[in-house]
Each structure stands twice: as C-alpha cells, then as structure tokens.
N, C-alpha and C. Protein backbone atom coordinates (compact mmCIF):
# COMPACT_ATOMS: atom_id res chain seq x y z
N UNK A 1 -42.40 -49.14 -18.87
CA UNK A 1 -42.62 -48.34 -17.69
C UNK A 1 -42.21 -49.11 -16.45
N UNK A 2 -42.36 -50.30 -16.59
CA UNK A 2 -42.17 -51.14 -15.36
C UNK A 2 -40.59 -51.30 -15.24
N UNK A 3 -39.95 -51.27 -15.80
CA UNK A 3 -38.84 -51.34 -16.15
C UNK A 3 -38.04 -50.15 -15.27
N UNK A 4 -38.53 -49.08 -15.55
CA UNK A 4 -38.13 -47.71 -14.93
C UNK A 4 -38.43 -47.72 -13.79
N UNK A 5 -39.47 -48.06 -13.00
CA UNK A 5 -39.83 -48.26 -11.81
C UNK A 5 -38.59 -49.27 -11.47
N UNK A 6 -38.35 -50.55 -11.80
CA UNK A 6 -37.52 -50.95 -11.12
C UNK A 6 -36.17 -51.01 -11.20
N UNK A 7 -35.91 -49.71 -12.04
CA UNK A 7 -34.31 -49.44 -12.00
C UNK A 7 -34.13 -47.93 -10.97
N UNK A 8 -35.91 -47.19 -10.74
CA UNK A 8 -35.64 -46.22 -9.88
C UNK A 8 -35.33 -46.40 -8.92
N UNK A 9 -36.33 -47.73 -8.11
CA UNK A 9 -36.37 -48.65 -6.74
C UNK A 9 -34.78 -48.76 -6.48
N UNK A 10 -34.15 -49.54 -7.23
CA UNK A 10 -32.87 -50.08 -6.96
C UNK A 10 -32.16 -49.19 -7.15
N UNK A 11 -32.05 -47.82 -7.88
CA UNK A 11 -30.54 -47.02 -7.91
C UNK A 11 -31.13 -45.65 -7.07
N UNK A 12 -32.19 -45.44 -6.56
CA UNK A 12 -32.59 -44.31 -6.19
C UNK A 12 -31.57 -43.70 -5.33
N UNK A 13 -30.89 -43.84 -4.26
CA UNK A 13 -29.63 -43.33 -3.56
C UNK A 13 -28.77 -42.66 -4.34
N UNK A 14 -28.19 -43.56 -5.61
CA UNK A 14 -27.28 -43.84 -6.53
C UNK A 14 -27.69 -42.35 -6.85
N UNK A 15 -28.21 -42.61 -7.80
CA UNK A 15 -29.01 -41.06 -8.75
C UNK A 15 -29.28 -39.47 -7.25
N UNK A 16 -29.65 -39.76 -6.87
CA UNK A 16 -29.61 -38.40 -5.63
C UNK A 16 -27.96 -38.24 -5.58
N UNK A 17 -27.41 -39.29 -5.02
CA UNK A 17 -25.78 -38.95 -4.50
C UNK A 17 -25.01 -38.12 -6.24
N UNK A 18 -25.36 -38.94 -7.48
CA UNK A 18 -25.21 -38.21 -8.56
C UNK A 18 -24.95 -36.70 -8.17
N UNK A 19 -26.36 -36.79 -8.55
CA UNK A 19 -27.14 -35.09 -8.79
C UNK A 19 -26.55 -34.38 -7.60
N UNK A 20 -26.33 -34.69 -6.24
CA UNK A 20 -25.39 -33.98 -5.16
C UNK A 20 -24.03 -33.70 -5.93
N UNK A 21 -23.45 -34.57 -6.04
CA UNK A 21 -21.89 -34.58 -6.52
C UNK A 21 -22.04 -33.53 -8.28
N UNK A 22 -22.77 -33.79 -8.86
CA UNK A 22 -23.07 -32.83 -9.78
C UNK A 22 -23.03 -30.95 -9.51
N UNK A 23 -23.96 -31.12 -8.69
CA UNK A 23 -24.11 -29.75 -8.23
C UNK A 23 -23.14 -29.34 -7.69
N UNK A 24 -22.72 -30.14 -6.93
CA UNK A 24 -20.88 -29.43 -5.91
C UNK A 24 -20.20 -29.43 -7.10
N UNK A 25 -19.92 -30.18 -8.28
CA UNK A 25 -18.92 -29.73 -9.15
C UNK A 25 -19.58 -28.07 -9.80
N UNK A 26 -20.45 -27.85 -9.87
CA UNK A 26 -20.80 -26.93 -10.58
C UNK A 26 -20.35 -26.13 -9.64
N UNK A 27 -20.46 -25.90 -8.56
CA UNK A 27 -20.17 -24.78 -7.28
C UNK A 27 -19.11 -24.73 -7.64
N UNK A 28 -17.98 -25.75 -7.49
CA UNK A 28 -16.70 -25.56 -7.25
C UNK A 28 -16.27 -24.64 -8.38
N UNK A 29 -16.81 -25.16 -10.10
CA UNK A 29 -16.13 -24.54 -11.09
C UNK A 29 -16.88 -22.96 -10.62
N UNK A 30 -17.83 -22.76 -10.11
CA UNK A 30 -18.20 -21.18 -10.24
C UNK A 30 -17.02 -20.46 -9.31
N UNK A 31 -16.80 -21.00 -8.34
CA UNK A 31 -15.82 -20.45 -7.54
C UNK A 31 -14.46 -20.42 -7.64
N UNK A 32 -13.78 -21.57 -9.10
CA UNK A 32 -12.46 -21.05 -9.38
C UNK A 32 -12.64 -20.12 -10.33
N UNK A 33 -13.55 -19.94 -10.95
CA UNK A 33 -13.48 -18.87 -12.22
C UNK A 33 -13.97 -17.51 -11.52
N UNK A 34 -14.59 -17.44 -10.82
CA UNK A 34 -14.67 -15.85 -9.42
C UNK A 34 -13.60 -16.04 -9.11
N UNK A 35 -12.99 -16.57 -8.35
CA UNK A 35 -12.10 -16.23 -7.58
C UNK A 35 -10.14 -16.28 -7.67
N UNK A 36 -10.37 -16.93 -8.73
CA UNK A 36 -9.25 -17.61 -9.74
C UNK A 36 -8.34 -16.47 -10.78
N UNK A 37 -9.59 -16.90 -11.53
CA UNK A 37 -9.53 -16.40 -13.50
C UNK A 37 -10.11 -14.95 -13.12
N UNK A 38 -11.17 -14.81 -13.01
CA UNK A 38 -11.59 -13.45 -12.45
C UNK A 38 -12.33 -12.86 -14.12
N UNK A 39 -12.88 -11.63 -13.98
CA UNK A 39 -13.59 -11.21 -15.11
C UNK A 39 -12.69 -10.06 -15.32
N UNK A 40 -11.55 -9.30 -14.45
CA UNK A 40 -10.74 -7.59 -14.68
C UNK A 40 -9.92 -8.38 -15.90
N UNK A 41 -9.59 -7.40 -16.56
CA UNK A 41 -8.54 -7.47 -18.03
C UNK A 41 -7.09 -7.04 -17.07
N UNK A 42 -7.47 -5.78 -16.01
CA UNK A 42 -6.16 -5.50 -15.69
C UNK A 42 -5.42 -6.42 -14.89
N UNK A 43 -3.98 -6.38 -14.78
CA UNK A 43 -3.30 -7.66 -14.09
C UNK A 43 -3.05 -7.04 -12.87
N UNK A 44 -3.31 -5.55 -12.37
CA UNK A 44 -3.19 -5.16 -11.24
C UNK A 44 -4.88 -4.73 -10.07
N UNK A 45 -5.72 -5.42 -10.85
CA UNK A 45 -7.12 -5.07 -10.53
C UNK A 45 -7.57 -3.21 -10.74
N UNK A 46 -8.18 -2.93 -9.67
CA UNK A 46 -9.03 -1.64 -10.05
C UNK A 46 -8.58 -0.64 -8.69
N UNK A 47 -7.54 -1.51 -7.83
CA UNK A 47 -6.92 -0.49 -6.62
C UNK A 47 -6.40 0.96 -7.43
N UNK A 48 -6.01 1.17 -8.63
CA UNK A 48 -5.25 2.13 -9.30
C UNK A 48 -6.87 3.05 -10.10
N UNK A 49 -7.29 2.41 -10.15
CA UNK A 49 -8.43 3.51 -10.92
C UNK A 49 -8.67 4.85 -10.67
N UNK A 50 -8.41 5.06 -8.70
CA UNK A 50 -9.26 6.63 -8.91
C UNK A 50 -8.24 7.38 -8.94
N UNK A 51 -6.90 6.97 -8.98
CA UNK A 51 -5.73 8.05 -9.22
C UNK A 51 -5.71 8.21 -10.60
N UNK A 52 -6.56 8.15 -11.45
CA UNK A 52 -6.37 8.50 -12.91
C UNK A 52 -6.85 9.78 -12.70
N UNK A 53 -7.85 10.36 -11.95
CA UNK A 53 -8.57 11.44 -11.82
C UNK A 53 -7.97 12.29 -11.01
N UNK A 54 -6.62 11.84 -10.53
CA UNK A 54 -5.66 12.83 -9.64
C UNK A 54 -4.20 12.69 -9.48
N UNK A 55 -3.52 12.77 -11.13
CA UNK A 55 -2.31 11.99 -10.77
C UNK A 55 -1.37 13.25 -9.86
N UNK A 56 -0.48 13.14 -9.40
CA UNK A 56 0.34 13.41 -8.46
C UNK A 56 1.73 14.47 -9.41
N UNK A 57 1.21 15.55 -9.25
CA UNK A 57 1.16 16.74 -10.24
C UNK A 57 2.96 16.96 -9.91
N UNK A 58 3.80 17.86 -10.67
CA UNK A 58 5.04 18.36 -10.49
C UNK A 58 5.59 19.23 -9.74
N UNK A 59 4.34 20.57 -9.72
CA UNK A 59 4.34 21.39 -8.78
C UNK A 59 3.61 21.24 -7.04
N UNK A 60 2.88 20.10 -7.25
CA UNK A 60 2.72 19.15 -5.90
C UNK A 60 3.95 18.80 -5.18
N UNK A 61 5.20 18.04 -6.04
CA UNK A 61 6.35 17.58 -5.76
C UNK A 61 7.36 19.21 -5.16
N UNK A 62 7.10 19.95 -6.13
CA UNK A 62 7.89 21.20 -5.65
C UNK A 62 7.32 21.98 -4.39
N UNK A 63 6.45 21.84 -4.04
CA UNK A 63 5.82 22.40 -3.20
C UNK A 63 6.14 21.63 -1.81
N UNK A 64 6.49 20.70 -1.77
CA UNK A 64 6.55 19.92 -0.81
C UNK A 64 8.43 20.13 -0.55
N UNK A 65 9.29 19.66 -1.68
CA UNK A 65 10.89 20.08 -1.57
C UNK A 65 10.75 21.50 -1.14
N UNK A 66 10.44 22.27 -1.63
CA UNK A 66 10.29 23.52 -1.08
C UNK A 66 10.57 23.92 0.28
N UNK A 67 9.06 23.49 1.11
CA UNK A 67 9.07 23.50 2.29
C UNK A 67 9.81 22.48 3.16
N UNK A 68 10.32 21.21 2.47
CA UNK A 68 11.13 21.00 3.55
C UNK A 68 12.89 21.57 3.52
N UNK A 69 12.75 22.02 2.40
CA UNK A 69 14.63 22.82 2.33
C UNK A 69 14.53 24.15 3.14
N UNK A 70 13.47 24.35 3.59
CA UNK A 70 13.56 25.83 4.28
C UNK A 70 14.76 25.52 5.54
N UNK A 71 14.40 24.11 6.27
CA UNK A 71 14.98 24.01 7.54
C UNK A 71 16.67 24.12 7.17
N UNK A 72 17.49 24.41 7.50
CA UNK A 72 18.93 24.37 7.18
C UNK A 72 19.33 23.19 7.57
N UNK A 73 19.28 22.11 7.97
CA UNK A 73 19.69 20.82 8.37
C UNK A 73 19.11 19.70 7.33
N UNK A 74 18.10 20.35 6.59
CA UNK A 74 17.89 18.82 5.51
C UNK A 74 19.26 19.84 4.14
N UNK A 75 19.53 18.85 3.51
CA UNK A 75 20.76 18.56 2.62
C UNK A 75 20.05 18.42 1.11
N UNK A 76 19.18 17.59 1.10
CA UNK A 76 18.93 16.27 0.04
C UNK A 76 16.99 16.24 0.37
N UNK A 77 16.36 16.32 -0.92
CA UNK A 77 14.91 15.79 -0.51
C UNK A 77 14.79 15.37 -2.15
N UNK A 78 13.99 13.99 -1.84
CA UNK A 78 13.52 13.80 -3.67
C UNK A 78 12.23 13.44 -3.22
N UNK A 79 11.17 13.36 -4.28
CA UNK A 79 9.69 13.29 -4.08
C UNK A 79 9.72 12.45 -5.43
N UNK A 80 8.51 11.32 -4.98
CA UNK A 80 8.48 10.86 -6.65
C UNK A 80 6.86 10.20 -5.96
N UNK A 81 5.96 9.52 -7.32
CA UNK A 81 5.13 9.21 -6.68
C UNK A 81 4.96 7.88 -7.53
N UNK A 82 4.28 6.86 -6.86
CA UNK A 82 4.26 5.14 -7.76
C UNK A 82 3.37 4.66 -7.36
N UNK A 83 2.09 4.31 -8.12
CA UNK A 83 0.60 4.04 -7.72
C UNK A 83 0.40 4.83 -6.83
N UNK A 84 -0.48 3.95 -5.42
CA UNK A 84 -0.93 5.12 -4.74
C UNK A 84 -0.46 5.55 -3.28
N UNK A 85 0.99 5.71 -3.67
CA UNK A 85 1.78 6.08 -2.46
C UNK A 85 3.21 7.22 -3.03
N UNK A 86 3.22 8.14 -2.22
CA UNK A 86 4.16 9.11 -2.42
C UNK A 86 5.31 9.19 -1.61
N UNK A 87 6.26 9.07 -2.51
CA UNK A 87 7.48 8.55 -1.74
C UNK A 87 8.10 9.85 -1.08
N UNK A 88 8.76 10.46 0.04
CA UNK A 88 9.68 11.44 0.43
C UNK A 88 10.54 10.52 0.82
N UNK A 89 11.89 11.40 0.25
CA UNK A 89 13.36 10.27 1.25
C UNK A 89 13.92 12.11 1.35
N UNK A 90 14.05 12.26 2.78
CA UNK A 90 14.78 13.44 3.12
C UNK A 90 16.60 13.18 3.54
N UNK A 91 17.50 13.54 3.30
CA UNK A 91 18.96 13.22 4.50
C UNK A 91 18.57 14.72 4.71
N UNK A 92 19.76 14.39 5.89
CA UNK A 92 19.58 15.63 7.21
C UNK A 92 21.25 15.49 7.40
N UNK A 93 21.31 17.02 7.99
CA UNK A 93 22.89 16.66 8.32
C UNK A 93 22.35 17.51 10.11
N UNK A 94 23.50 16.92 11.20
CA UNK A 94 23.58 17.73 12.08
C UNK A 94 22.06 17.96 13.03
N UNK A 95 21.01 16.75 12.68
CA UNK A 95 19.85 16.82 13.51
C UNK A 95 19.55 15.72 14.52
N UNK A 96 18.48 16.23 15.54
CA UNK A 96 18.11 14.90 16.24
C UNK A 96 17.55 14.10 15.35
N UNK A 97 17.01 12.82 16.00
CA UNK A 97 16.23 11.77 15.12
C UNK A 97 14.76 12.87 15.48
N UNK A 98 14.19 13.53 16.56
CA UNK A 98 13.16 13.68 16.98
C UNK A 98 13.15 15.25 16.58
N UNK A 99 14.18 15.78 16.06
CA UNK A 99 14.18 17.18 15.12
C UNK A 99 13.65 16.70 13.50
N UNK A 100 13.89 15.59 13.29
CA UNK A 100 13.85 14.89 11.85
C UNK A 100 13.03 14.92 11.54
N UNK A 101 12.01 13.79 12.92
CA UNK A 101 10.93 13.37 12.61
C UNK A 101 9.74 14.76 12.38
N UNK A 102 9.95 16.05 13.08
CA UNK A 102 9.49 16.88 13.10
C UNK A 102 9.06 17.77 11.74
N UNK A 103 10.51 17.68 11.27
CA UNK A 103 10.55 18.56 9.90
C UNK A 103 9.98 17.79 8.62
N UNK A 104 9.60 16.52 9.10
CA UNK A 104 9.24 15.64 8.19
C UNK A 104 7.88 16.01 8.02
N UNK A 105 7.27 15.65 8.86
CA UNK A 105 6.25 15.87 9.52
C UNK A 105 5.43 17.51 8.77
N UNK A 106 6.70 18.06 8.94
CA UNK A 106 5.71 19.67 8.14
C UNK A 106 5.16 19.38 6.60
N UNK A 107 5.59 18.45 6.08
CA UNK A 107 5.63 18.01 4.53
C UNK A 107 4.16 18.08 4.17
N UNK A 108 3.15 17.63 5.38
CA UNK A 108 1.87 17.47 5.18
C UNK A 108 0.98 18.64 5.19
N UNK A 109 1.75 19.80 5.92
CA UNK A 109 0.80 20.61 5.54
C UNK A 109 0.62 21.36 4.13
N UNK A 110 1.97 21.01 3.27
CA UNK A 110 1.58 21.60 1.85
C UNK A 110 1.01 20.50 1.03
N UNK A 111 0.62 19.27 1.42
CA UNK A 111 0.11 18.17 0.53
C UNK A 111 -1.27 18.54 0.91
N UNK A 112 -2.10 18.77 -0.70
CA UNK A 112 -3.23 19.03 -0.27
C UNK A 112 -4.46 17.72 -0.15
N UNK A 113 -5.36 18.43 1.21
CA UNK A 113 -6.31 17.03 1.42
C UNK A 113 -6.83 16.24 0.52
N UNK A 114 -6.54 16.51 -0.93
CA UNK A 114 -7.47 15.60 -2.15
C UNK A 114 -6.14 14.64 -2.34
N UNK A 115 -5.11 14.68 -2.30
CA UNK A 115 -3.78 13.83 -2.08
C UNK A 115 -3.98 12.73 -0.87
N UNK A 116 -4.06 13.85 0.82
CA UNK A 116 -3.67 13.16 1.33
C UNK A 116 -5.37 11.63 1.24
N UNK A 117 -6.45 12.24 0.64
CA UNK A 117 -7.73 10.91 0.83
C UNK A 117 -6.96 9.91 -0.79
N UNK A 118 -6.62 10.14 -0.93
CA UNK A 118 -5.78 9.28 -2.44
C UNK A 118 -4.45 8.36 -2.28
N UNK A 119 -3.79 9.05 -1.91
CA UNK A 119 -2.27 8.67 -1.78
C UNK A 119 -1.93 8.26 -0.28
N UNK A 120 -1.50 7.07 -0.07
CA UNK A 120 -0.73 6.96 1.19
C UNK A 120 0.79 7.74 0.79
N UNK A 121 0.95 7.89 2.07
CA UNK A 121 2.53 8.59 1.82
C UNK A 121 3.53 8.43 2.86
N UNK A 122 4.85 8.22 2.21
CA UNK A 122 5.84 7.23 3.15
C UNK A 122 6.97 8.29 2.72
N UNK A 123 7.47 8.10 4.11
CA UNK A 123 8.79 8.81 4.46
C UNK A 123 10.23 7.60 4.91
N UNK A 124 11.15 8.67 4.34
CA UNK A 124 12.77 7.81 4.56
C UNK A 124 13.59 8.95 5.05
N UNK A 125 13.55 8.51 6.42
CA UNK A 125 14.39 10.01 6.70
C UNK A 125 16.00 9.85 7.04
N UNK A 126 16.65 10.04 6.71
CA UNK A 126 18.36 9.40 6.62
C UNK A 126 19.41 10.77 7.27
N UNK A 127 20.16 9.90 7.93
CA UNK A 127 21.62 10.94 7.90
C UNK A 127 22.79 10.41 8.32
N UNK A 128 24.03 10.61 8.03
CA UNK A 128 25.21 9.63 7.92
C UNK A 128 26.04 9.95 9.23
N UNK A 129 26.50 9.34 9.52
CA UNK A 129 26.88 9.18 11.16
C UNK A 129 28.13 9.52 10.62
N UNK A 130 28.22 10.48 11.89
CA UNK A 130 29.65 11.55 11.96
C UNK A 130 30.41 10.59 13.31
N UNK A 131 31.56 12.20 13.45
CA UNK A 131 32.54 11.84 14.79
C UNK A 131 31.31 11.80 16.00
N UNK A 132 30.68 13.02 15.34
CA UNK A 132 29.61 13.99 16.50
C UNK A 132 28.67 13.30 16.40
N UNK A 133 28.03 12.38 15.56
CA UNK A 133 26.72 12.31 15.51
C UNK A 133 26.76 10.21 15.03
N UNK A 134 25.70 9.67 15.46
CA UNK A 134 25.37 8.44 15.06
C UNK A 134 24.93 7.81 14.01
N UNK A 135 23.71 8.84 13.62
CA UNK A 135 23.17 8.89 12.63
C UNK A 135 21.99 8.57 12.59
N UNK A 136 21.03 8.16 11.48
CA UNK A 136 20.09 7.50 11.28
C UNK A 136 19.58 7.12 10.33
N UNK A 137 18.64 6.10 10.27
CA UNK A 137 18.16 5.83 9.00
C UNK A 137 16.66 5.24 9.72
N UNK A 138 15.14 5.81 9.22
CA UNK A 138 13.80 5.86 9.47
C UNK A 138 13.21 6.07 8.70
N UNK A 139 12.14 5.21 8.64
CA UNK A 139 10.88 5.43 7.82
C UNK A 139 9.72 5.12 8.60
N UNK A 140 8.62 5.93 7.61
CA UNK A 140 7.46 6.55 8.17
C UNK A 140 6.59 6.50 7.40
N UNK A 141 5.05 6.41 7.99
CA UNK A 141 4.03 5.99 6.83
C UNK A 141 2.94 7.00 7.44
N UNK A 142 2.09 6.99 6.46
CA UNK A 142 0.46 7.70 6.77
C UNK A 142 -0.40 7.14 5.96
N UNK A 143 -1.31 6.08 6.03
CA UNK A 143 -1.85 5.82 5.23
C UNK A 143 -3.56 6.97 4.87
N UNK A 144 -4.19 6.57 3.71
CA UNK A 144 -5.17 7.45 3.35
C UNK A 144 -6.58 7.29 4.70
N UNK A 145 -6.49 6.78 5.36
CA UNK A 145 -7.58 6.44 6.48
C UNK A 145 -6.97 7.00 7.81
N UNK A 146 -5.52 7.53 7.96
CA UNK A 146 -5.46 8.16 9.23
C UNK A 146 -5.19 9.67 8.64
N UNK A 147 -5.43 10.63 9.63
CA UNK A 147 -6.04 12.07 9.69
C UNK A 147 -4.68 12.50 9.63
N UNK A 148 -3.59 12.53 10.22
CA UNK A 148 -2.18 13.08 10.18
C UNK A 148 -1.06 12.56 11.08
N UNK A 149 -1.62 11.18 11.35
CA UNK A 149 -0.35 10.75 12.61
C UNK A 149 0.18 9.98 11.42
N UNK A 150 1.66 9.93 11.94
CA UNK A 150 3.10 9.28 10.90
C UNK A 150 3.21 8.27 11.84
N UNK A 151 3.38 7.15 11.37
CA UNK A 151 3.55 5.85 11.99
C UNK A 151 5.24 5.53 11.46
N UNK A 152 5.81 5.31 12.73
CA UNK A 152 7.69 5.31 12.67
C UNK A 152 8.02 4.63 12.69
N UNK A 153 8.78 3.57 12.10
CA UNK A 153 9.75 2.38 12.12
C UNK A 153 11.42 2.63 11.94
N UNK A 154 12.01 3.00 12.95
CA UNK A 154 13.41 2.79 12.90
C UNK A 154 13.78 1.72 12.68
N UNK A 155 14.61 1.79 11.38
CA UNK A 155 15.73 1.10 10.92
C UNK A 155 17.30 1.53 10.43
N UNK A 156 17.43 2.16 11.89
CA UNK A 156 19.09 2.34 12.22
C UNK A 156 19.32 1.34 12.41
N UNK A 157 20.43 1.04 11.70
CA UNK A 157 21.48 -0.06 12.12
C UNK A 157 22.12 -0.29 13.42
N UNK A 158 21.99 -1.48 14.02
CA UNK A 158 22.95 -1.36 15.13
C UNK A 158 23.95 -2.47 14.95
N UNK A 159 25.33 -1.85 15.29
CA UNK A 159 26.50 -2.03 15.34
C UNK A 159 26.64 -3.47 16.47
N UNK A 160 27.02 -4.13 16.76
CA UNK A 160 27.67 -5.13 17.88
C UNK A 160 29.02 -4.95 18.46
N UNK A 161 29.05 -4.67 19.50
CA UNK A 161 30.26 -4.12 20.38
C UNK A 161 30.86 -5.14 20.66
C-alpha cells in the first residue's frame, strides 16, 4: 500500500494529464466517425428521399411544353427532371431577352404547388443571333423556398471589338 501512495505522490500530474489526453482521443475518434464515415448506406445522403413520394410525372413535362409552345416565338422546349431540380431549356427565335424572360416565366403556372415545395427549377433560355438580332443565351433559377421570383444570370457571350 505504501508503495502506491508513493508512486501516486510522484506521478499524480502524470496520470491526470493521461486520463485528459485519453478522453480527447476518445472525442476526436467520436467525431471522425460522425462526421467522416457517417452511419447513411446512401453515397448521396437523404437530400433525395422525399422525391420518392413525388417523382416528376410525364404529363407534368407535357403540360409545361405545352404551354410554353403556345407563344409563336419559342421553336424548341425540352423538360427533363434530375434529383431535385427540373430542368427547362427553351430557344426562341425573333424575341426580346425581356419577352423571353416573360414566356418563361408562364411555365410556373402549370407546375403544380406540390412540385414547385419539392423541386427547384432552372431555366436555359437561348436564341441564335441573326443579321437582325444578337441573341442570347440565360439562365434562371427558383429555388423550393422562394414563392415565384426567377433569379437571372445572363450568360450571353460577349464578343471583343
């Protein structure tokens, strides 16, 4: 017993600083295996789960080409959908950029609201530069948290004179 007493006396620091450095290793391994390795099987996590309960139907897609071929200036519309974003790429012949953005824009009222709280949805709105015309090339987003504003990023090319 005496013995133990005087190996506690002399290493007592020793043994605490241990048991500190012990415990931080244990932290550390809990926090690469959370945050690391993880416990999901899937390699894309669980962002895709609640579109199993609403995949992004055919006559959804037609409904939407539909209404935007009414205008006589779109040419070309394809709809496709990939996780949880729905693609439109419209060309246009013979429009403003701000006639474009317009007719684009109608697409949402045949997407119905159980889509638009699910699916973000992105627009490519294109048209090939004439004698008459410049052209354009734009895309456009809505994600599932805004109500109906299209957020615009032109990416027309510009030329150097």
């Amino acid at each position: 017993m005496k013995k133990i007493k005087n190996w506690w006396d002399s290493n007592r620091v020793l043994f605490v600083l241990c048991v500190i450095v012990i415990i931080c290793f244990l932290i550390m391994g809990f926090v690469v295996v959370k945050y690391f390795v993880g416990l999901n099987t899937s390699a894309y996590g669980d962002r895709l789960d609640d579109i199993a309960d609403l995949p992004f139907t055919e006559e959804a897609q037609n409904n939407i080409i539909n209404k935007l071929k009414e205008s006589e200036t779109v040419t070309d519309v394809t709809v496709h959908s990939q996780g949880k974003i729905i693609y439109i790429r419209i060309t246009f012949t013979n429009t403003s950029l701000d006639r474009a953005k317009e007719i684009a824009a109608t697409a949402l009222e045949v997407i119905s609201d159980e889509y638009k709280q699910h699916y973000d949805i992105h627009f490519t709105l294109y048209e090939a530069a004439t004698e008459e015309n410049a052209g354009f090339t734009i895309m456009g987003a809505k994600n599932i948290t805004n109500e109906s504003n299209i957020i615009w990023n032109n990416n027309t090319p510009v030329t150097e004179e």
